[in-house]
PDB file of N, CA and C in Angstrom:
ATOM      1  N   UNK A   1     -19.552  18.935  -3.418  1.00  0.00           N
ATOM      2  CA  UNK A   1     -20.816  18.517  -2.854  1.00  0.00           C
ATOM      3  C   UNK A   1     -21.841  19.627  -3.105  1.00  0.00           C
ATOM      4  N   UNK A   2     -22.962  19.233  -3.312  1.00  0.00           N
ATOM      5  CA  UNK A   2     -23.305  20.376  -3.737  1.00  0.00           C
ATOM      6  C   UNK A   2     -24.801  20.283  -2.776  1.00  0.00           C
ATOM      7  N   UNK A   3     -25.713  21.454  -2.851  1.00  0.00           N
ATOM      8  CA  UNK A   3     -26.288  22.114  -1.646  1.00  0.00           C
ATOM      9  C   UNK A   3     -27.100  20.960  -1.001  1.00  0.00           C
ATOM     10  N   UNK A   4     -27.732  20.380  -1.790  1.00  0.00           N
ATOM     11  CA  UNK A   4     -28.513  19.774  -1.561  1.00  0.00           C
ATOM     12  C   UNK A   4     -28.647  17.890  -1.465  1.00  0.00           C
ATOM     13  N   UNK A   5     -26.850  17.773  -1.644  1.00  0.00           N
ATOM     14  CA  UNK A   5     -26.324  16.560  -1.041  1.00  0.00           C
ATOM     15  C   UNK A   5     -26.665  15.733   0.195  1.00  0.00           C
ATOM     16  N   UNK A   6     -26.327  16.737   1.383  1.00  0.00           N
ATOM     17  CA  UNK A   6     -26.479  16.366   2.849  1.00  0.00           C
ATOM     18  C   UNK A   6     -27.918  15.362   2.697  1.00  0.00           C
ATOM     19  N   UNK A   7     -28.800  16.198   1.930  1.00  0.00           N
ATOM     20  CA  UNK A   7     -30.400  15.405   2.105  1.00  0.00           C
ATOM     21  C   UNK A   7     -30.589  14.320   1.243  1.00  0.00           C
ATOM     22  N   UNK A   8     -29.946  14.176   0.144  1.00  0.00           N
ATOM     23  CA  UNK A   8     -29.753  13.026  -0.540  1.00  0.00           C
ATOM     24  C   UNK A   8     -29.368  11.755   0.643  1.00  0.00           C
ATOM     25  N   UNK A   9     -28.184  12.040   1.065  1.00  0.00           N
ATOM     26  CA  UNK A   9     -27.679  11.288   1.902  1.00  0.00           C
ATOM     27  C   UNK A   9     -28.435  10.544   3.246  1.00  0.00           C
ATOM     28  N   UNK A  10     -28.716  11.557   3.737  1.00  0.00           N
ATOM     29  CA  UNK A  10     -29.982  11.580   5.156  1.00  0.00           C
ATOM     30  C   UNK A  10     -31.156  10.357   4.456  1.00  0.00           C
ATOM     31  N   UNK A  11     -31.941  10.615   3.002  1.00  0.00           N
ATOM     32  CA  UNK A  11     -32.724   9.827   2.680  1.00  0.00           C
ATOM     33  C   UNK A  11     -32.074   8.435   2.573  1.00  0.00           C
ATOM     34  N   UNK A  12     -30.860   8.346   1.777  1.00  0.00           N
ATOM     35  CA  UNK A  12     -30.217   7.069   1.585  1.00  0.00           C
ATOM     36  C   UNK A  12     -29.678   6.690   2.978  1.00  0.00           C
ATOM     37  N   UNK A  13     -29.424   6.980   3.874  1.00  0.00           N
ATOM     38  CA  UNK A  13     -29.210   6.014   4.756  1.00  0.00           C
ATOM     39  C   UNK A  13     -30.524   5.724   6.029  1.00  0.00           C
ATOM     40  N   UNK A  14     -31.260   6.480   5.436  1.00  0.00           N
ATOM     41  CA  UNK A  14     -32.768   5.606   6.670  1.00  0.00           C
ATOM     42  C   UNK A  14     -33.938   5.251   6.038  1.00  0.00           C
ATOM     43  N   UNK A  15     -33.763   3.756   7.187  1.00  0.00           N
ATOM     44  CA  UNK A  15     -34.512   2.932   6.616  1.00  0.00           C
ATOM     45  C   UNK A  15     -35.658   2.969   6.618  1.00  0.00           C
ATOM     46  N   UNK A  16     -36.092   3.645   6.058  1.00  0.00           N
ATOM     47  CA  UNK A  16     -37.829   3.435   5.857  1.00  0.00           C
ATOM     48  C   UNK A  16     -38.399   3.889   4.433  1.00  0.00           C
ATOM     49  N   UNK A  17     -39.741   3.746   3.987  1.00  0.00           N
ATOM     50  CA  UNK A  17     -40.460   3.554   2.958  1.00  0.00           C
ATOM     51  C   UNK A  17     -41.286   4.972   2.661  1.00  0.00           C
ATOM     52  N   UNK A  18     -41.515   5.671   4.212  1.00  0.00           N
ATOM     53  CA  UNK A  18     -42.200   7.226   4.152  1.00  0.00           C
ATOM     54  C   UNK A  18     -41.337   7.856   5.252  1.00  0.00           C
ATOM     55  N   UNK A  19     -40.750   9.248   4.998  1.00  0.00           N
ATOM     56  CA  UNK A  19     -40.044  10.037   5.996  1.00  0.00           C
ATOM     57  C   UNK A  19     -40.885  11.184   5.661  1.00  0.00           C
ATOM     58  N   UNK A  20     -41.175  11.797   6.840  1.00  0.00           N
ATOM     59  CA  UNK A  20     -41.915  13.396   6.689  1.00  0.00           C
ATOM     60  C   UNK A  20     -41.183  14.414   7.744  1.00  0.00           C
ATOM     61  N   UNK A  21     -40.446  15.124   6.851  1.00  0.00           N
ATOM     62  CA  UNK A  21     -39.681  15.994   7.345  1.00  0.00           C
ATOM     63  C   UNK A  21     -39.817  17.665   7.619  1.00  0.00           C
ATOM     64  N   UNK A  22     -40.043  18.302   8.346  1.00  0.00           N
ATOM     65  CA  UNK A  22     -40.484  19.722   8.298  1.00  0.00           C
ATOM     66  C   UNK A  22     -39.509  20.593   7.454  1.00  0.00           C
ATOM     67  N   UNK A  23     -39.839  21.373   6.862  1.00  0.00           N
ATOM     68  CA  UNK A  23     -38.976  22.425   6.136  1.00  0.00           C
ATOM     69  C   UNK A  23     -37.622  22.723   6.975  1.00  0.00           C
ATOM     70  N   UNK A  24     -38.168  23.172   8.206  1.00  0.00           N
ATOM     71  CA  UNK A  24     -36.827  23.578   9.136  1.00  0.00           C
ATOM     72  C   UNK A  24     -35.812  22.593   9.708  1.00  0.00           C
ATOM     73  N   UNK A  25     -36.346  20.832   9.786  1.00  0.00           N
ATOM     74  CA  UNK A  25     -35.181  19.924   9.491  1.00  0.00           C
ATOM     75  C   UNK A  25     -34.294  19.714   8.514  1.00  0.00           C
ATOM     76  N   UNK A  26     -35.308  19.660   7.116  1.00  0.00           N
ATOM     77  CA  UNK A  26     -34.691  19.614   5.998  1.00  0.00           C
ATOM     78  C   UNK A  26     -33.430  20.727   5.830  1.00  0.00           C
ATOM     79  N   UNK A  27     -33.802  22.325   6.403  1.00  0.00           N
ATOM     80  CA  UNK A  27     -32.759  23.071   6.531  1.00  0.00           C
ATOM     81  C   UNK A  27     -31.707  22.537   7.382  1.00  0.00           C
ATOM     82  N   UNK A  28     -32.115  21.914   8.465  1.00  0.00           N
ATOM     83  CA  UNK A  28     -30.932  21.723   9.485  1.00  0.00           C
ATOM     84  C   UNK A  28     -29.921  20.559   8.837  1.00  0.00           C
ATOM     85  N   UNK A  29     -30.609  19.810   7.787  1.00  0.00           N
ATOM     86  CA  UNK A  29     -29.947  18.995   7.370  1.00  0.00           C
ATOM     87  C   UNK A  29     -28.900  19.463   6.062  1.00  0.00           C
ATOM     88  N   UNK A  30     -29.661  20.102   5.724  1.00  0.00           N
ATOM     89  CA  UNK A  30     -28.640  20.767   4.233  1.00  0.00           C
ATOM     90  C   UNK A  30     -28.133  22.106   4.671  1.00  0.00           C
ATOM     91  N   UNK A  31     -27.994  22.614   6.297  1.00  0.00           N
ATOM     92  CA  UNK A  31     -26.999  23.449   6.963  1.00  0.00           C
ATOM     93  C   UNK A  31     -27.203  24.895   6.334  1.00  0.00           C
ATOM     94  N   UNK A  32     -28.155  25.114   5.613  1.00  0.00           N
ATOM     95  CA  UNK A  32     -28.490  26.095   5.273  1.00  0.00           C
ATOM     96  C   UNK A  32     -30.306  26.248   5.026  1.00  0.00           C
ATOM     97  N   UNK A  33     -30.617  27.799   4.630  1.00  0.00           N
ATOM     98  CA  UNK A  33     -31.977  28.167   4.568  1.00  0.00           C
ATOM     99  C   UNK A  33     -32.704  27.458   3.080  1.00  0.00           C
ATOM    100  N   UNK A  34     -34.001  27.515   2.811  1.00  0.00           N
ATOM    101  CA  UNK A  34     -34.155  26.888   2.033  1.00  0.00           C
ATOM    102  C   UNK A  34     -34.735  28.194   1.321  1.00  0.00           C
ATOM    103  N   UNK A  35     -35.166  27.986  -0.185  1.00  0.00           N
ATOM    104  CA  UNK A  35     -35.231  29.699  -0.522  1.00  0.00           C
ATOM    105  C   UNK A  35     -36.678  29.512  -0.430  1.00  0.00           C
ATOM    106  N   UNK A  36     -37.539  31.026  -0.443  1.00  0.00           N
ATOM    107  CA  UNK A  36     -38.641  31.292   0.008  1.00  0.00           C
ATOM    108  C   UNK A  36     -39.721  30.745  -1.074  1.00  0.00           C
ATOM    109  N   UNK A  37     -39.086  30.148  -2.460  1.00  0.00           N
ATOM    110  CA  UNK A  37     -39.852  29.126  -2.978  1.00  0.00           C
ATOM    111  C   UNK A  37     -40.898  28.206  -2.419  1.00  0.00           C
ATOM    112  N   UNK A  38     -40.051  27.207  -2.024  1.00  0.00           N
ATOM    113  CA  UNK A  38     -39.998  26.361  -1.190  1.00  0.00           C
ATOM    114  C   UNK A  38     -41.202  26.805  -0.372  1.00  0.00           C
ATOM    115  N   UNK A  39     -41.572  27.689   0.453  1.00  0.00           N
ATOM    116  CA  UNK A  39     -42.278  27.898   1.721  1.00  0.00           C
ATOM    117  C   UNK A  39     -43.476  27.899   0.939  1.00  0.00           C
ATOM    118  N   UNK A  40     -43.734  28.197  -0.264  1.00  0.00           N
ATOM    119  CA  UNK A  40     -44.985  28.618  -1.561  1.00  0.00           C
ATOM    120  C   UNK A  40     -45.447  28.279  -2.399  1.00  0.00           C
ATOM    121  N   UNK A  41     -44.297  27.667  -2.930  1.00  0.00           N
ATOM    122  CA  UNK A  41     -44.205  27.211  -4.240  1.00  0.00           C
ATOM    123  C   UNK A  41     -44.637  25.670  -4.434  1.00  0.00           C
ATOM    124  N   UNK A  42     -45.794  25.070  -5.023  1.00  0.00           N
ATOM    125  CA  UNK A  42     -45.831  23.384  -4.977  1.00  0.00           C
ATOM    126  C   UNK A  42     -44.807  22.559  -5.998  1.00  0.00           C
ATOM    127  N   UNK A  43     -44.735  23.731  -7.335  1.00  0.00           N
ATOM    128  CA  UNK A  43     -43.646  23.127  -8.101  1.00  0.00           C
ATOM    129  C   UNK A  43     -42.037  22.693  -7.608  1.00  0.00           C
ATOM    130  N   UNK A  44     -41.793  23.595  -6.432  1.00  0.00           N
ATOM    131  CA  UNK A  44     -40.451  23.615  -6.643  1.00  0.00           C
ATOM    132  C   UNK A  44     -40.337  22.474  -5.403  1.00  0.00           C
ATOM    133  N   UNK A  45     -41.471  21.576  -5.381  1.00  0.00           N
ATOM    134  CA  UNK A  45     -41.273  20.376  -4.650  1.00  0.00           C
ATOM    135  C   UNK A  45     -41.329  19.289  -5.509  1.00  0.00           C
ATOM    136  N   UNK A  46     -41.428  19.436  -6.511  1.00  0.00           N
ATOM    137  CA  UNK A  46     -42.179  18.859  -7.992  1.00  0.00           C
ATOM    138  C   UNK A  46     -40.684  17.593  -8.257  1.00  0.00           C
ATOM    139  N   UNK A  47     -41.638  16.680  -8.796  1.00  0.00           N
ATOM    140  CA  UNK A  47     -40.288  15.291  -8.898  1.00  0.00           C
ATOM    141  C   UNK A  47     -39.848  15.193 -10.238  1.00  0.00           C
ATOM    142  N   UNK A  48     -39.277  16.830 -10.392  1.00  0.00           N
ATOM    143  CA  UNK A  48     -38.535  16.784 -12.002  1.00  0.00           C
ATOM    144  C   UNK A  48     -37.145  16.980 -11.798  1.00  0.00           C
ATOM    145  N   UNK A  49     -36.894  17.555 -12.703  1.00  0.00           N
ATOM    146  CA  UNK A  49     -35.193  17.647 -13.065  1.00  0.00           C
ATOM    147  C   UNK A  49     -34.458  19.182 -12.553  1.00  0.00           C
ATOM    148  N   UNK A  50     -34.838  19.390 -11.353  1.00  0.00           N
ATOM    149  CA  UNK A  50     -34.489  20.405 -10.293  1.00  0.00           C
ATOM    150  C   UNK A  50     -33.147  19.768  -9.683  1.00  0.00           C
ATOM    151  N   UNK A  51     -32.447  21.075  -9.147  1.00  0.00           N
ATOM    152  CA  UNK A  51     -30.913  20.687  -8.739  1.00  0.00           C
ATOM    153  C   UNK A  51     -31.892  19.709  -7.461  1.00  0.00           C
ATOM    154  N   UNK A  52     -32.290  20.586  -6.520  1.00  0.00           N
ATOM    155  CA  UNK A  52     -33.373  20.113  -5.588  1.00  0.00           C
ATOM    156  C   UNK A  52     -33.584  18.644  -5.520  1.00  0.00           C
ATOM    157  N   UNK A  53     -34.730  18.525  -6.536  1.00  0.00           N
ATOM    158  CA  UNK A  53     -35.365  17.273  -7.105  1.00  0.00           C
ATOM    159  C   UNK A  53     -33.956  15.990  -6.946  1.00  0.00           C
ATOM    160  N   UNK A  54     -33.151  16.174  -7.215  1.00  0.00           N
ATOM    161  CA  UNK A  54     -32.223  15.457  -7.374  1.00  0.00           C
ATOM    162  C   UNK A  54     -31.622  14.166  -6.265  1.00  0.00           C
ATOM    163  N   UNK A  55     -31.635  15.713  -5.034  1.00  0.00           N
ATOM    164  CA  UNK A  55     -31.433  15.003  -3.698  1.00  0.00           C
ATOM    165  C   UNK A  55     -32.260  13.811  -3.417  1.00  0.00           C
ATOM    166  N   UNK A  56     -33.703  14.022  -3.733  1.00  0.00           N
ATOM    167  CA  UNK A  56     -34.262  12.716  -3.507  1.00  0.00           C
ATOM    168  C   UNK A  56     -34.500  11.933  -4.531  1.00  0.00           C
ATOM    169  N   UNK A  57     -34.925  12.155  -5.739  1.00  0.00           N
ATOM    170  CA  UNK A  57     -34.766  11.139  -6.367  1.00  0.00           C
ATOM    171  C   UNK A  57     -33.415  10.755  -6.282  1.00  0.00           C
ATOM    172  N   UNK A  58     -32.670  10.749  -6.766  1.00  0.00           N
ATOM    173  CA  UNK A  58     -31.400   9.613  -6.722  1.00  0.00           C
ATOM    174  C   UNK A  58     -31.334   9.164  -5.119  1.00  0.00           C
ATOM    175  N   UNK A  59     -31.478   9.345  -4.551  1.00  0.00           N
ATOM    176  CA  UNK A  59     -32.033   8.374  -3.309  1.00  0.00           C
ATOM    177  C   UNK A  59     -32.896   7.503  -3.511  1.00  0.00           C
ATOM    178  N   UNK A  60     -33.856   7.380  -4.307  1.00  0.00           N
ATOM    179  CA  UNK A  60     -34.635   6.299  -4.594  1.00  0.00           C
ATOM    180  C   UNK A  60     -36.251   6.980  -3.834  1.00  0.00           C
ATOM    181  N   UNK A  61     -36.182   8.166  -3.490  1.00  0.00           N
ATOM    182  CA  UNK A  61     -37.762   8.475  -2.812  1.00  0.00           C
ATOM    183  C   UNK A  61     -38.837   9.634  -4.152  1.00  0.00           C
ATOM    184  N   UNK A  62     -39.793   9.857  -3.637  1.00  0.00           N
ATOM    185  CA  UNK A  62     -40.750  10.815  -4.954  1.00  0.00           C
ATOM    186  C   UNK A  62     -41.358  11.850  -3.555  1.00  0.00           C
ATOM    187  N   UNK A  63     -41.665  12.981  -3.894  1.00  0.00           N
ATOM    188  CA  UNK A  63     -42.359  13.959  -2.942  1.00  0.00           C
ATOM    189  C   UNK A  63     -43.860  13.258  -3.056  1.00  0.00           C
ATOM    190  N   UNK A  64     -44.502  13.024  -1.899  1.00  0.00           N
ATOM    191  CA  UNK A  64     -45.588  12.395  -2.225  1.00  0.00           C
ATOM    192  C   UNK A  64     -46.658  13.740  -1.537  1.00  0.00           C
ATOM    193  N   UNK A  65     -46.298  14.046  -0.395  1.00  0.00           N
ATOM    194  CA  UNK A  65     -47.542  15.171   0.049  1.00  0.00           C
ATOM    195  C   UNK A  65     -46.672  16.648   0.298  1.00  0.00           C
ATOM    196  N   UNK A  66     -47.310  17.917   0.010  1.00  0.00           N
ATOM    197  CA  UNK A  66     -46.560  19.262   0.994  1.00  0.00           C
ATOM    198  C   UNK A  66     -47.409  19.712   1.723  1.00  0.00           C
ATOM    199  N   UNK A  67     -47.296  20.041   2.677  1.00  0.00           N
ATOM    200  CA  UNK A  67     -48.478  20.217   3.610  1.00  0.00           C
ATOM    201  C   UNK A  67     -47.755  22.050   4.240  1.00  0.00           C
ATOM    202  N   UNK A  68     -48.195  22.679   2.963  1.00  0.00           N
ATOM    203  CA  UNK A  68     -47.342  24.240   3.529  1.00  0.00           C
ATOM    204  C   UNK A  68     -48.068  24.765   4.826  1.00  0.00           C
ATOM    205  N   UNK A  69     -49.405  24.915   5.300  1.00  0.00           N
ATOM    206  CA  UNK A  69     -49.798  25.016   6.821  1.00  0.00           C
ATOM    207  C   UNK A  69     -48.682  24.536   7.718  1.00  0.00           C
ATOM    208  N   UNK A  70     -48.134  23.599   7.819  1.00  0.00           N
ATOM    209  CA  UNK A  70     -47.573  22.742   8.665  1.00  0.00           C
ATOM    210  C   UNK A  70     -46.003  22.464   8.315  1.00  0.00           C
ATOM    211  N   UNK A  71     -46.028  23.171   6.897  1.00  0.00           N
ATOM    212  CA  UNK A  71     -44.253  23.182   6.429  1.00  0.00           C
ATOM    213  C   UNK A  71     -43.480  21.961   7.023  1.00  0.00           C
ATOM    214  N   UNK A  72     -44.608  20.932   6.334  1.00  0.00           N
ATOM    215  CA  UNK A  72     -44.122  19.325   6.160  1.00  0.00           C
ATOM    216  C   UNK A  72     -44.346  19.264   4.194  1.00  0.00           C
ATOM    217  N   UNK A  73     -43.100  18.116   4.171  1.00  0.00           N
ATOM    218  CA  UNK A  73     -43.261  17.594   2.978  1.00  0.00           C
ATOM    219  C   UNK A  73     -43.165  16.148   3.365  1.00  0.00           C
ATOM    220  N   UNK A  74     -43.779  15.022   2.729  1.00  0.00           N
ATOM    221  CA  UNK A  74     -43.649  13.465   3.276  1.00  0.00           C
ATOM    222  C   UNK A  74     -42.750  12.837   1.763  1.00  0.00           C
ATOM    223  N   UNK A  75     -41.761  12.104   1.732  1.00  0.00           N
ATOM    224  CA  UNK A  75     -41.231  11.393   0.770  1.00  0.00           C
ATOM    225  C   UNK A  75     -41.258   9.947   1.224  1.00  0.00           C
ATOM    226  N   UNK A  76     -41.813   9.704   0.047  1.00  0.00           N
ATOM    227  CA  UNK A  76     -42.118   8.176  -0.188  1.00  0.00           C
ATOM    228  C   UNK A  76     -41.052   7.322  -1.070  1.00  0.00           C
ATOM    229  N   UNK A  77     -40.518   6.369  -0.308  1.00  0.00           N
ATOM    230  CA  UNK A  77     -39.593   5.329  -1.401  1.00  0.00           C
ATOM    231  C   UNK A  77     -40.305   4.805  -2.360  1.00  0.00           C
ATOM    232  N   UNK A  78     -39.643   4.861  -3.967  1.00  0.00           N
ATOM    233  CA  UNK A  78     -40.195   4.318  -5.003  1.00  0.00           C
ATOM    234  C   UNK A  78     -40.134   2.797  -4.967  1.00  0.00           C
ATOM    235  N   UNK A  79     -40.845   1.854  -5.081  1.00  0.00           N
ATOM    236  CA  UNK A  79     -40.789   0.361  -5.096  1.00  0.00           C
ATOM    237  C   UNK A  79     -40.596   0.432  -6.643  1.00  0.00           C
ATOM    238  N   UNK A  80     -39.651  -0.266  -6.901  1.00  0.00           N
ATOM    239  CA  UNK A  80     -38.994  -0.798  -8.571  1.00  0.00           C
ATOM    240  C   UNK A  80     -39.978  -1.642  -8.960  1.00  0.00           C
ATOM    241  N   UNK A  81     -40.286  -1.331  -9.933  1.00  0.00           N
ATOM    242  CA  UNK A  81     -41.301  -2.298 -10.519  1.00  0.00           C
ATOM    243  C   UNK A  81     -40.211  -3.796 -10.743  1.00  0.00           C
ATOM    244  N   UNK A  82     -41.580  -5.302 -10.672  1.00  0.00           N
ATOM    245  CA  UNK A  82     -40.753  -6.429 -10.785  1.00  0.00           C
ATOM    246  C   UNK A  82     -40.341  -6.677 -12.265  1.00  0.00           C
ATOM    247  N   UNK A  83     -38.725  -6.912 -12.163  1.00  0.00           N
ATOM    248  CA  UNK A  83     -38.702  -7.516 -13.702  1.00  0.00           C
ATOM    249  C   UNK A  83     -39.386  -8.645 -14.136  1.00  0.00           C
ATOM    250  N   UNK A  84     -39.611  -8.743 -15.487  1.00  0.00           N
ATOM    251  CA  UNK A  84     -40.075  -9.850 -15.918  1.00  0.00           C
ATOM    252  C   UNK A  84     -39.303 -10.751 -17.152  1.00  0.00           C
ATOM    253  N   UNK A  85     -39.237 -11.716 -16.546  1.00  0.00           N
ATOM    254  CA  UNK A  85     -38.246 -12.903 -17.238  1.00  0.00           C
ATOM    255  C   UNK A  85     -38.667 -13.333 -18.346  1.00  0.00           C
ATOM    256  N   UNK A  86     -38.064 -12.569 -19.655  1.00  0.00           N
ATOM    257  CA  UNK A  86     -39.142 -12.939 -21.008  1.00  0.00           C
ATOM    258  C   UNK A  86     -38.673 -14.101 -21.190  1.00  0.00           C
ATOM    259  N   UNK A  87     -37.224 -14.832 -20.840  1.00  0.00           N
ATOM    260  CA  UNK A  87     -36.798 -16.039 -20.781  1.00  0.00           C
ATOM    261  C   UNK A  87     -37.258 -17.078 -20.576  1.00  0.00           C
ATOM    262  N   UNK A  88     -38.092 -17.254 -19.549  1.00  0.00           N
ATOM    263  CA  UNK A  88     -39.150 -18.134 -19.143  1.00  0.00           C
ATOM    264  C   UNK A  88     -39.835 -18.755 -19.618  1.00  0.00           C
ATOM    265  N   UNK A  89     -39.669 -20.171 -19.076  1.00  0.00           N
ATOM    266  CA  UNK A  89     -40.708 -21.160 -19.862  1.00  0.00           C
ATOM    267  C   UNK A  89     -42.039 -21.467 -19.288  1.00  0.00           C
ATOM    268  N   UNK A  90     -42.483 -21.826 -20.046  1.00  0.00           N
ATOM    269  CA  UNK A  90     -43.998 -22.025 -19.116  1.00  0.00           C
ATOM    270  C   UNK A  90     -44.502 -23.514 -19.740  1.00  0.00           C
ATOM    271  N   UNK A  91     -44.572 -23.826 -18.207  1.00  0.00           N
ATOM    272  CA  UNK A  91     -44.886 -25.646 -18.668  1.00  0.00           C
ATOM    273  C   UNK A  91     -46.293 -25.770 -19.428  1.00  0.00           C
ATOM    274  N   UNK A  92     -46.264 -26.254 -20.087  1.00  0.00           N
ATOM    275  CA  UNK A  92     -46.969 -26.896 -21.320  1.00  0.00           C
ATOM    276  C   UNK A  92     -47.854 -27.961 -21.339  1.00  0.00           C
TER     277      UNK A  92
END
């Protein structure tokens, strides 16, 4: 399991569309400190290919605000875009 599992998890099982979590939950949730990045840094909240990043995207959420005054970050669930049925007929 790796560090940043616990919060993967936490996102995938509650139900909602926006969670805004303070830095020091997010620690309580992944049972450890978060590194001093984090407290500074806007990238290393950034929705790329970070061990980090990981936890929530593959949960299905994107970092939408960081609010370092207030050492909130808000994650927003991604809505899947609708497929489209190239199959489809269209009455005539």
């Amino acid at each position: 399991m790796g560090k940043y599992t616990p919060l993967e998890i936490f996102l995938v099982s509650a139900d909602k569309t926006e969670i805004s979590l303070t830095f020091s939950r997010i620690e309580s949730i992944i049972g450890t400190s978060l590194p001093p990045s984090a407290y500074n840094y806007r990238p290393w909240w950034g929705n790329s290919h970070h061990t980090q990043a990981f936890a929530w995207l593959n949960a299905g959420f994107k970092v939408e605000h960081i609010d370092f005054a207030r050492q909130t970050v808000l994650f927003c669930k991604e809505v899947p875009a609708k497929s489209i049925n190239t199959n489809a007929v269209t009455p005539g």
